[in-house]
C-alpha atoms as a PDB file:
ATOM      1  CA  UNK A   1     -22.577  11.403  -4.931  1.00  0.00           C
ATOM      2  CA  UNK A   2     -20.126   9.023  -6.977  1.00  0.00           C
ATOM      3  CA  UNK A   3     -17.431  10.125  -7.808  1.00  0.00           C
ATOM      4  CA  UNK A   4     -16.265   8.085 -10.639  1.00  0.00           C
ATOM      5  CA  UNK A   5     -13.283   7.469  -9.612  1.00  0.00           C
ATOM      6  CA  UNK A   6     -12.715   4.112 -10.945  1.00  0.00           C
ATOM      7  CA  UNK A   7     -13.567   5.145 -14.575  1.00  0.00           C
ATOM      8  CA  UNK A   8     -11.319   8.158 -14.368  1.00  0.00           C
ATOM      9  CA  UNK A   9      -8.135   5.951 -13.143  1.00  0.00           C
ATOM     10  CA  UNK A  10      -8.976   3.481 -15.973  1.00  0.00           C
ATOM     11  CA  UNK A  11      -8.893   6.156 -18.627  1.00  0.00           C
ATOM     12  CA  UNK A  12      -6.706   8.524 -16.840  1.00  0.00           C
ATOM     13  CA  UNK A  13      -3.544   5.604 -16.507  1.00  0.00           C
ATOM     14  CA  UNK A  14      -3.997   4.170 -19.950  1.00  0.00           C
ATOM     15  CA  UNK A  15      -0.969   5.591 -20.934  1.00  0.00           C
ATOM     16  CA  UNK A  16       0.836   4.403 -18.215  1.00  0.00           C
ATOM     17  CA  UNK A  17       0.062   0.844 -18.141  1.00  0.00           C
ATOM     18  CA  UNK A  18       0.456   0.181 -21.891  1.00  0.00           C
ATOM     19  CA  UNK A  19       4.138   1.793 -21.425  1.00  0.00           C
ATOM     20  CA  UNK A  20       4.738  -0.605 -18.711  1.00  0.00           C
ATOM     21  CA  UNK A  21       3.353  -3.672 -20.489  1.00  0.00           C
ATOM     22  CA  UNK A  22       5.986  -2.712 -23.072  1.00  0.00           C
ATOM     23  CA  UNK A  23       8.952  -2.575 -20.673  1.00  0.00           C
ATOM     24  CA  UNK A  24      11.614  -5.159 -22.386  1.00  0.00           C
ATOM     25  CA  UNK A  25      10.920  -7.766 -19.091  1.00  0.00           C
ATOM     26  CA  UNK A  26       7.011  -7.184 -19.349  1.00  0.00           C
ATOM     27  CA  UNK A  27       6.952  -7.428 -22.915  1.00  0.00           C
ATOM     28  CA  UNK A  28       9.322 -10.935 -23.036  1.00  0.00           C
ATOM     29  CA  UNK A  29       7.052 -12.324 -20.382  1.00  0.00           C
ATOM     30  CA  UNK A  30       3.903 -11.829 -21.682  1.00  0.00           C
ATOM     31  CA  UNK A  31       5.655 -13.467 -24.899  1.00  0.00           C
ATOM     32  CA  UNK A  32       6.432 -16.530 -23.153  1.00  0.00           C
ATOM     33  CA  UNK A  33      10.193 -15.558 -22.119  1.00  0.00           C
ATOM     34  CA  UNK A  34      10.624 -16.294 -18.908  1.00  0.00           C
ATOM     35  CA  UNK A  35      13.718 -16.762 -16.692  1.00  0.00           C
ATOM     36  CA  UNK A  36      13.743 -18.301 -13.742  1.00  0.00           C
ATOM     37  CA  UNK A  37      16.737 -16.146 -11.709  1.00  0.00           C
ATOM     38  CA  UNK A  38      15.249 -12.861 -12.889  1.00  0.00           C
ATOM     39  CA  UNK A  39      11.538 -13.762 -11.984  1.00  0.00           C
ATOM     40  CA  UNK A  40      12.812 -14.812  -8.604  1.00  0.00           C
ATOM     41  CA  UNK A  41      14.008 -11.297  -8.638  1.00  0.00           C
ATOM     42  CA  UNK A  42      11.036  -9.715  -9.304  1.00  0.00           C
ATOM     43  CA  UNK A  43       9.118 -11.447  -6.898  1.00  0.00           C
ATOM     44  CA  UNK A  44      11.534 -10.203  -4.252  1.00  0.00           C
ATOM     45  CA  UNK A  45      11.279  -7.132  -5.369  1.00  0.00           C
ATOM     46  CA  UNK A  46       6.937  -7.302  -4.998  1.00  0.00           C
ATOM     47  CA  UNK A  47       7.080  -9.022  -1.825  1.00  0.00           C
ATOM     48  CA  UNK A  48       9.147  -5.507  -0.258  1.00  0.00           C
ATOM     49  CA  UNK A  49       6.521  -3.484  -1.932  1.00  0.00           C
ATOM     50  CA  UNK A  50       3.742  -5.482  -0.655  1.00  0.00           C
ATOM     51  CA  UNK A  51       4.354  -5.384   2.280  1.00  0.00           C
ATOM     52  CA  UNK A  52       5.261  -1.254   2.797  1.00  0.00           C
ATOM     53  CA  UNK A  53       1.827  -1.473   1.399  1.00  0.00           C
ATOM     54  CA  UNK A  54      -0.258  -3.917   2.836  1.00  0.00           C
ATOM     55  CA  UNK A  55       1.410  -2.211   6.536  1.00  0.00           C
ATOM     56  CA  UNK A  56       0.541   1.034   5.596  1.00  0.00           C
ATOM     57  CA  UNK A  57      -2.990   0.324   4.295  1.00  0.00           C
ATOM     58  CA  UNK A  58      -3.426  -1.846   8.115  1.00  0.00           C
ATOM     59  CA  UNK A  59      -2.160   1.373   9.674  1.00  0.00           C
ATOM     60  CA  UNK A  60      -4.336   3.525   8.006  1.00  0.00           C
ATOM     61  CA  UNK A  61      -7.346   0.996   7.685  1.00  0.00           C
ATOM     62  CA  UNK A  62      -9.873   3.822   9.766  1.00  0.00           C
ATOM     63  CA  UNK A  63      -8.346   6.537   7.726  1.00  0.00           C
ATOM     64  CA  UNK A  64     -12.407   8.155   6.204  1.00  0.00           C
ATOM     65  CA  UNK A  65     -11.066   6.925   2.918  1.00  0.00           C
ATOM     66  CA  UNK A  66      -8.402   4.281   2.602  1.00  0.00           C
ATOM     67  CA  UNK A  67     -11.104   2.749   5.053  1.00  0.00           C
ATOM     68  CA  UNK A  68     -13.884   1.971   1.951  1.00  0.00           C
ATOM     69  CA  UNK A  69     -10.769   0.219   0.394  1.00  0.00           C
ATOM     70  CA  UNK A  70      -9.428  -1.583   2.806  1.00  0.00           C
ATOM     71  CA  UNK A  71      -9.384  -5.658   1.611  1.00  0.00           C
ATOM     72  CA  UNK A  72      -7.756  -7.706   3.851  1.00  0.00           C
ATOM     73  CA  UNK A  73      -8.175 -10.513   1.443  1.00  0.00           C
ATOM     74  CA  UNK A  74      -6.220  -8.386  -1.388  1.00  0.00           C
ATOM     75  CA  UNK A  75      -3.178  -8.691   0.822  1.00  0.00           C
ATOM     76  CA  UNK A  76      -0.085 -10.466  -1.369  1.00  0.00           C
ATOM     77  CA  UNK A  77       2.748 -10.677   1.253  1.00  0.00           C
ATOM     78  CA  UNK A  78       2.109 -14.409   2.535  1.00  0.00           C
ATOM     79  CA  UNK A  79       1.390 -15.659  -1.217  1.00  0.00           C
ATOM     80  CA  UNK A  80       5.172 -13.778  -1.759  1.00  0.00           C
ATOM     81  CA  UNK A  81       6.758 -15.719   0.961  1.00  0.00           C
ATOM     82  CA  UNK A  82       5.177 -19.118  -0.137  1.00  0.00           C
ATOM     83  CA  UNK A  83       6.619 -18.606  -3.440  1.00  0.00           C
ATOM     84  CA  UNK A  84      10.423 -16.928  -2.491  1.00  0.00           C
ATOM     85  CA  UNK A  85      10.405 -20.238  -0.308  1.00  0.00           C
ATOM     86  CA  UNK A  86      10.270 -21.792  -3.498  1.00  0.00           C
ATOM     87  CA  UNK A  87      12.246 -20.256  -5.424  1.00  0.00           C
ATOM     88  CA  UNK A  88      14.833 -19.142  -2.804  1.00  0.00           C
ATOM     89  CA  UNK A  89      14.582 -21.914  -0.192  1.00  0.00           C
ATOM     90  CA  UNK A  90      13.988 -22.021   3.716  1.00  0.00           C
ATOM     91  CA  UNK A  91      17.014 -19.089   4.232  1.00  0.00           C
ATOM     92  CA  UNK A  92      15.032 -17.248   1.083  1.00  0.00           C
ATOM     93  CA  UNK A  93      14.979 -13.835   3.847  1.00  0.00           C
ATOM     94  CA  UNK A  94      18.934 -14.140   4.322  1.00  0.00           C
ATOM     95  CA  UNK A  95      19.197 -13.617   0.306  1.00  0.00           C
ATOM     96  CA  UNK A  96      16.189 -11.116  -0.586  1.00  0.00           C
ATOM     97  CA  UNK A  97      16.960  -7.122  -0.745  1.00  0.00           C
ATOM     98  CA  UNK A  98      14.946  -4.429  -2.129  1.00  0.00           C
ATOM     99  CA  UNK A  99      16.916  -3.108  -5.606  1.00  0.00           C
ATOM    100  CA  UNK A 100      17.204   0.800  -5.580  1.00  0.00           C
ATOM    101  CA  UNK A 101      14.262   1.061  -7.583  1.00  0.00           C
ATOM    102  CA  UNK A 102      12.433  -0.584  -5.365  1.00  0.00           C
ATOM    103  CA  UNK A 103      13.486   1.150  -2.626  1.00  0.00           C
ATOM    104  CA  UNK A 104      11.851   4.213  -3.849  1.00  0.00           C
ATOM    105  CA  UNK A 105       8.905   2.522  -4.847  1.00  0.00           C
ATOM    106  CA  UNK A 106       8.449   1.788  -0.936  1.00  0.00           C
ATOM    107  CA  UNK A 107       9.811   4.969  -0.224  1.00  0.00           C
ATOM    108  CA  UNK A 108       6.820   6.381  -1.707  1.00  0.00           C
ATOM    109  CA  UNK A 109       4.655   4.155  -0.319  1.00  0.00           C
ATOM    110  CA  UNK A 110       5.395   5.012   3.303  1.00  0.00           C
ATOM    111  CA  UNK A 111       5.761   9.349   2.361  1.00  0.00           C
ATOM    112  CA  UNK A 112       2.072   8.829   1.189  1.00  0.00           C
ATOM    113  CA  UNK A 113       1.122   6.947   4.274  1.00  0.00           C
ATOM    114  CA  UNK A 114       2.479  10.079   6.385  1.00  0.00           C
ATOM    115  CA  UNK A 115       1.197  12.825   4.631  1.00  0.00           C
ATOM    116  CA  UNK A 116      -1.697  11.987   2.413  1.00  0.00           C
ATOM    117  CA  UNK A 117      -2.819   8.829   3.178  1.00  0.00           C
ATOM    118  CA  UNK A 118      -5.634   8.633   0.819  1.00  0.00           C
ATOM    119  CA  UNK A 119      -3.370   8.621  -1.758  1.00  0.00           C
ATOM    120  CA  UNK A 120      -2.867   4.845  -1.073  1.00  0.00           C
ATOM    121  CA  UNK A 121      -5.938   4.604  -2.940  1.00  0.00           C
ATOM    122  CA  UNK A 122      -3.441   5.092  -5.916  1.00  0.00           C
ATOM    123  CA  UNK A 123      -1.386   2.332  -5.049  1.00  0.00           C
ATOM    124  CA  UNK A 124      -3.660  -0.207  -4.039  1.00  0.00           C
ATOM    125  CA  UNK A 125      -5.488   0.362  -7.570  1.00  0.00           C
ATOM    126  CA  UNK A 126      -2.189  -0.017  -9.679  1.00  0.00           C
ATOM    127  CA  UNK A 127      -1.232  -3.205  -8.025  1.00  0.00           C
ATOM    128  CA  UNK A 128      -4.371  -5.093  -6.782  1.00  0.00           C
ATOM    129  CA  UNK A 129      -6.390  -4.191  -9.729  1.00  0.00           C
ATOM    130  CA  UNK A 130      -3.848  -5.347 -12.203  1.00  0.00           C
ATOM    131  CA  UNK A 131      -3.520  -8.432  -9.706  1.00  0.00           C
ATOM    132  CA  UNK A 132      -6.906  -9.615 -10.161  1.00  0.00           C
ATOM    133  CA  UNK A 133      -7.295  -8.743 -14.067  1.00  0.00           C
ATOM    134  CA  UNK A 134      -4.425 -10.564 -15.037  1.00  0.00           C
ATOM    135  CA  UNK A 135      -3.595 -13.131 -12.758  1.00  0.00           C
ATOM    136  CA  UNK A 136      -4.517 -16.559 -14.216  1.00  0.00           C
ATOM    137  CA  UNK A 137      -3.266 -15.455 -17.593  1.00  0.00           C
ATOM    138  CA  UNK A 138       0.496 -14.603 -16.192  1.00  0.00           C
ATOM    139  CA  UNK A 139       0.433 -17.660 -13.750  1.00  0.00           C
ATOM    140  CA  UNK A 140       0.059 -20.072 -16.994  1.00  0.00           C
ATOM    141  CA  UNK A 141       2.781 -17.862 -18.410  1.00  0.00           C
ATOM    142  CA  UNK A 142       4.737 -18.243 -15.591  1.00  0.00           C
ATOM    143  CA  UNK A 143       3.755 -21.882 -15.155  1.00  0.00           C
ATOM    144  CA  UNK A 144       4.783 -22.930 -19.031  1.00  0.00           C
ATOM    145  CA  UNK A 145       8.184 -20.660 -19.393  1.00  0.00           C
ATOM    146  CA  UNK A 146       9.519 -22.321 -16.149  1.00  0.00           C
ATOM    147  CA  UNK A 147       8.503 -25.946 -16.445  1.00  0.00           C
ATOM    148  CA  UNK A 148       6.638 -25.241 -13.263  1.00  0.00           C
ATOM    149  CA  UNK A 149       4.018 -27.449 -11.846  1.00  0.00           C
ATOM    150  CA  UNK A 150       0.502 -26.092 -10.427  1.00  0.00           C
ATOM    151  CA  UNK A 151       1.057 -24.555  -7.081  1.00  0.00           C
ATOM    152  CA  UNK A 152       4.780 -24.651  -7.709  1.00  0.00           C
ATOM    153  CA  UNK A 153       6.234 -20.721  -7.114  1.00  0.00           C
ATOM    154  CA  UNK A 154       3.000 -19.125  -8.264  1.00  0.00           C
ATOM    155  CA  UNK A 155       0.652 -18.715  -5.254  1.00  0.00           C
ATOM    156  CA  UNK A 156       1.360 -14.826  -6.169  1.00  0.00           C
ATOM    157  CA  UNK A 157      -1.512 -14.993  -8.669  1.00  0.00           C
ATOM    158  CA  UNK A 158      -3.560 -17.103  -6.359  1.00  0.00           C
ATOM    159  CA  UNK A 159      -6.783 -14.869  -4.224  1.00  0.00           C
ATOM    160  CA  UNK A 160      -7.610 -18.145  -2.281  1.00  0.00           C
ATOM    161  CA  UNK A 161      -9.800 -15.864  -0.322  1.00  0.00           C
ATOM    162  CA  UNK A 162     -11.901 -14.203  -3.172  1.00  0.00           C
ATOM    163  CA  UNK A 163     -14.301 -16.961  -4.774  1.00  0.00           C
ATOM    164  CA  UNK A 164     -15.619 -14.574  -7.811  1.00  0.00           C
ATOM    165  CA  UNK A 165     -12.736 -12.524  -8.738  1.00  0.00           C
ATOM    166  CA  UNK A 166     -14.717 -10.434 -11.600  1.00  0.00           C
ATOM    167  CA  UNK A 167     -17.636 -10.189  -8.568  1.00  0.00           C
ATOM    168  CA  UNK A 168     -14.563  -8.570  -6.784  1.00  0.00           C
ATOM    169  CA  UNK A 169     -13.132  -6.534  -8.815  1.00  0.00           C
ATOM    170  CA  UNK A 170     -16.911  -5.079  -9.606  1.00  0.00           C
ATOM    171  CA  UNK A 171     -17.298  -3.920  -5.719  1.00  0.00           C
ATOM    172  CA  UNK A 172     -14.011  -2.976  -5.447  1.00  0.00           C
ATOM    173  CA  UNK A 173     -14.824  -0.297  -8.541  1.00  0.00           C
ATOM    174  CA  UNK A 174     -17.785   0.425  -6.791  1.00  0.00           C
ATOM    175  CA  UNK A 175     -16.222   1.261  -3.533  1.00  0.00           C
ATOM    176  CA  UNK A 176     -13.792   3.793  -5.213  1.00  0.00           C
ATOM    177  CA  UNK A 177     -16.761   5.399  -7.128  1.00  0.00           C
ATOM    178  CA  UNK A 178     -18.450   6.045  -3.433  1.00  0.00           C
ATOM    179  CA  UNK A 179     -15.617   7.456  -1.890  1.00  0.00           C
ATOM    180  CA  UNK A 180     -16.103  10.427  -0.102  1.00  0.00           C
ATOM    181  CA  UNK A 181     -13.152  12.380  -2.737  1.00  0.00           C
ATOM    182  CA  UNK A 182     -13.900  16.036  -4.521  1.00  0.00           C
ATOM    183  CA  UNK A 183     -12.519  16.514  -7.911  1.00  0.00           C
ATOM    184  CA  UNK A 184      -9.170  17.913  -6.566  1.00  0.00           C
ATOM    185  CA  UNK A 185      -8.470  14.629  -4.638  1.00  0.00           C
ATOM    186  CA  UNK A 186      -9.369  12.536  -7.601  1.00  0.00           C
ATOM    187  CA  UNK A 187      -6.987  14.251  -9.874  1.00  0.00           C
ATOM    188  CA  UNK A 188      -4.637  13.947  -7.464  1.00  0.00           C
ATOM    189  CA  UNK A 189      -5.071   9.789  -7.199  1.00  0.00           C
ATOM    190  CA  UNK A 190      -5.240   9.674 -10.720  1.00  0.00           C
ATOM    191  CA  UNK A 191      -1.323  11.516 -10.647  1.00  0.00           C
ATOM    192  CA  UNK A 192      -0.570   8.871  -7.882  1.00  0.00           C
ATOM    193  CA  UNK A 193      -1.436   6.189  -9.552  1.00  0.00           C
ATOM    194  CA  UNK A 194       0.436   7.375 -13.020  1.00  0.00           C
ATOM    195  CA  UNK A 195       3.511   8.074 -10.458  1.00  0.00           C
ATOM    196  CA  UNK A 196       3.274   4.323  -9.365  1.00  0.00           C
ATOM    197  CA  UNK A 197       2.934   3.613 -12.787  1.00  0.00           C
ATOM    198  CA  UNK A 198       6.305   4.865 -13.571  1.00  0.00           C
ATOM    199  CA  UNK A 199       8.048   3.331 -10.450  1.00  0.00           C
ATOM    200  CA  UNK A 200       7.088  -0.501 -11.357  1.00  0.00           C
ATOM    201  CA  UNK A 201       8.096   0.640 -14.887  1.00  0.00           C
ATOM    202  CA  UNK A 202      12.342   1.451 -13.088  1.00  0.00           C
ATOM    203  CA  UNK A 203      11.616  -1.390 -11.455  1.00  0.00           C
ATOM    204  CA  UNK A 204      10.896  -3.649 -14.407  1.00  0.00           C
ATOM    205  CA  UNK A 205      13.773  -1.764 -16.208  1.00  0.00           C
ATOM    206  CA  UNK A 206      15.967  -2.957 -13.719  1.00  0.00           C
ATOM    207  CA  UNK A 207      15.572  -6.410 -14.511  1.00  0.00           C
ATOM    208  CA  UNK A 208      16.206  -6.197 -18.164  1.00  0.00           C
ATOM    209  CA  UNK A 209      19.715  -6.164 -17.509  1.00  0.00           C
ATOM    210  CA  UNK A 210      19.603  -9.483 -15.698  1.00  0.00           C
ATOM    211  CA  UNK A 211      17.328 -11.460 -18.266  1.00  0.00           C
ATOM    212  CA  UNK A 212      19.146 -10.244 -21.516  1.00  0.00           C
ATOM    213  CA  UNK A 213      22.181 -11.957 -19.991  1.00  0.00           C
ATOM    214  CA  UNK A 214      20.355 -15.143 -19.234  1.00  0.00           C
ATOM    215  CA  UNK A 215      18.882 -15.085 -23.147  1.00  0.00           C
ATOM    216  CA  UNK A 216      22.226 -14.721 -24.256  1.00  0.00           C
ATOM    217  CA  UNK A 217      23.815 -17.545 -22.137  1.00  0.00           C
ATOM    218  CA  UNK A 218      20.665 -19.666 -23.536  1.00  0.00           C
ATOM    219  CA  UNK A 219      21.426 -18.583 -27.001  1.00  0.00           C
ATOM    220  CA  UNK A 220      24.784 -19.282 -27.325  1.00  0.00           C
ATOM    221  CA  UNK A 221      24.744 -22.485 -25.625  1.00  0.00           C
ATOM    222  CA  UNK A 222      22.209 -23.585 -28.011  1.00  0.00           C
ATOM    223  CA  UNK A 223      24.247 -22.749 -30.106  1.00  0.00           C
ATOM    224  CA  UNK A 224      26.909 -24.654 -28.976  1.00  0.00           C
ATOM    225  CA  UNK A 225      25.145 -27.579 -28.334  1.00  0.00           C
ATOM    226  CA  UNK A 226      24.286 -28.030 -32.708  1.00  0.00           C
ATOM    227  CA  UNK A 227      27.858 -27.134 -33.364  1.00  0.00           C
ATOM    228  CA  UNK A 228      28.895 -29.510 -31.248  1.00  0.00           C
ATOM    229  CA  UNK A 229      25.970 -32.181 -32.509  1.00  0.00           C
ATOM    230  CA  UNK A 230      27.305 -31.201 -36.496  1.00  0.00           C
ATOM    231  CA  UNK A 231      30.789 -31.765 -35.369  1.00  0.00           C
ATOM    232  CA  UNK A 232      29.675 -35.276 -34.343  1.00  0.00           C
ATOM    233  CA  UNK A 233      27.247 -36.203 -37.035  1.00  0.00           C
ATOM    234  CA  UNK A 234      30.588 -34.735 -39.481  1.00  0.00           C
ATOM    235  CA  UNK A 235      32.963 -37.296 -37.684  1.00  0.00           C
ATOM    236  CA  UNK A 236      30.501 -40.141 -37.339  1.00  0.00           C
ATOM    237  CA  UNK A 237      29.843 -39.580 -41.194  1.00  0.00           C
ATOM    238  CA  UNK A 238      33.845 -39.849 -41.885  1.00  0.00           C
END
C-alpha cells in the first residue's frame, strides 16, 4: 500500500521552502549576488552536514526503511571536498569549522540517527531532493556571479553518477511512496523535514551577516572608484 509520502512532503513543506528561498543569502543568490568568501562559507558549512548525513544514512543503510532510500550515488561529501579545495586550497581542512548553526543542524542529524532513524528520510528529502531539482540552475548562478569557469568550485551541483536526473528523482519519489510508514510515521517525516527546513534557514541567516559586508565594501568602492574617475576627468578638463 503507498503511502504517498512523497506528495505529502511536497505539499506538507511548501511553506517551509518558499521561507527559505526568501532568506536574505538565498534570495541575493538566486538574484545573481554572489560572493565569493561567503559561498565558500556555505559550502563548508554543507560539506559538515553532508557528511553527519551521508555517515548516518551508511550506518543505518539496513535500517527496514532508510534502507528503500539509501542512494549511494546521492552522496555530496567528495563533490564538497573537490570544491573547498578550490576555494580553500590543499590545507582547505585546517581552515573549515562547522558555524553554531550548523552544529545543530548535525546535531540533529546524528539524535535522529540514534533514536528514530527513519526520520532520516526527512533529511535526505530536504537536501537531495532540492539537490537534484535545482542544481544546474544554481551552478550557472554560481558559475556567472563568481567569474567561475565550468568545473571550477561547482562539482557540488554535479550527480556524475546519475545519467537522467528527472528519471531519478521519479524513483526516488517512488521509493518514498512504497515505504513501509503508517500515517503516524509520515506525519512525523513531514515535521522532520519542516524542522530541517528551519535549520538550513539559521544556517543561511548566518551568512547574511558576512555577505551584506562584502556588498557594502563593493558598493562603496565603486563608489570610490567614479569619484575618483570625476576627480580626474575634472582636473584633466582644467
Amino acid at each position: 500500500m503507498s503511502s504517498n509520502l512523497a506528495t505529502k512532503l511536497r505539499e506538507g513543506t511548501k511553506k517551509s521552502h518558499s521561507m527559505a528561498e526568501n532568506t536574505g543569502f538565498i534570495a541575493c543568490f538566486l538574484k545573481g549576488t554572489v560572493e565569493k568568501n561567503s559561498y565558500r562559507k556555505l559550502v563548508s558549512n554543507l560539506y559538515f552536514v553532508y557528511s553527519a548525513m551521508e555517515e548516518e544514512m551508511e550506518r543505518q543503510k539496513n535500517h527496514p526503511i532508510v534502507a528503500q532510500i539509501y542512494f549511494p550515488e546521492l552522496n555530496r561529501k567528495s563533490a564538497l571536498e573537490q570544491d573547498l579545495y578550490y576555494y580553500y586550497g590543499p590545507n582547505w581542512r585546517e581552515q573549515v569549522a562547522p558555524s553554531p548553526a550548523t552544529e545543530k543542524y548535525i546535531d540533529r542529524i546524528r539524535e535522529v540517527s540514534n533514536t528514530a532513524p527513519e526520520l532520516l528520510v526527512a533529511h535526505s528529502y530536504t537536501r537531495y531532493l532540492g539537490d537534484l531539482s535545482g542544481g544546474q540552475i544554481l551552478k550557472g548562478i554560481a558559475q556567472r556571479g563568481m567569474n567561475l569557469s565550468d568545473g571550477e568550485g561547482t562539482n557540488f551541483y554535479e550527480f556524475k553518477t546519475i545519467s537522467n536526473e528527472k528519471a531519478f528523482k521519479q524513483k526516488y519519489r517512488q521509493a518514498m511512496n512504497e515505504l513501509p510508514v503508517d500515517e503516524a510515521t509520515v506525519d512525523r517525516i513531514v515535521a522532520e523535514a519542516n524542522d530541517a527546513f528551519g535549520k538550513n534557514m539559521t544556517m543561511f541567516k548566518e551568512l547574511e551577516g558576512s555577505l551584506i559586508k562584502a556588498i557594502g565594501v563593493m558598493l562603496f568602492n565603486s563608489l570610490t572608484r567614479r569619484r575618483n574617475r570625476g576627480s580626474t576627468e575634472l582636473a584633466t578638463a582644467e
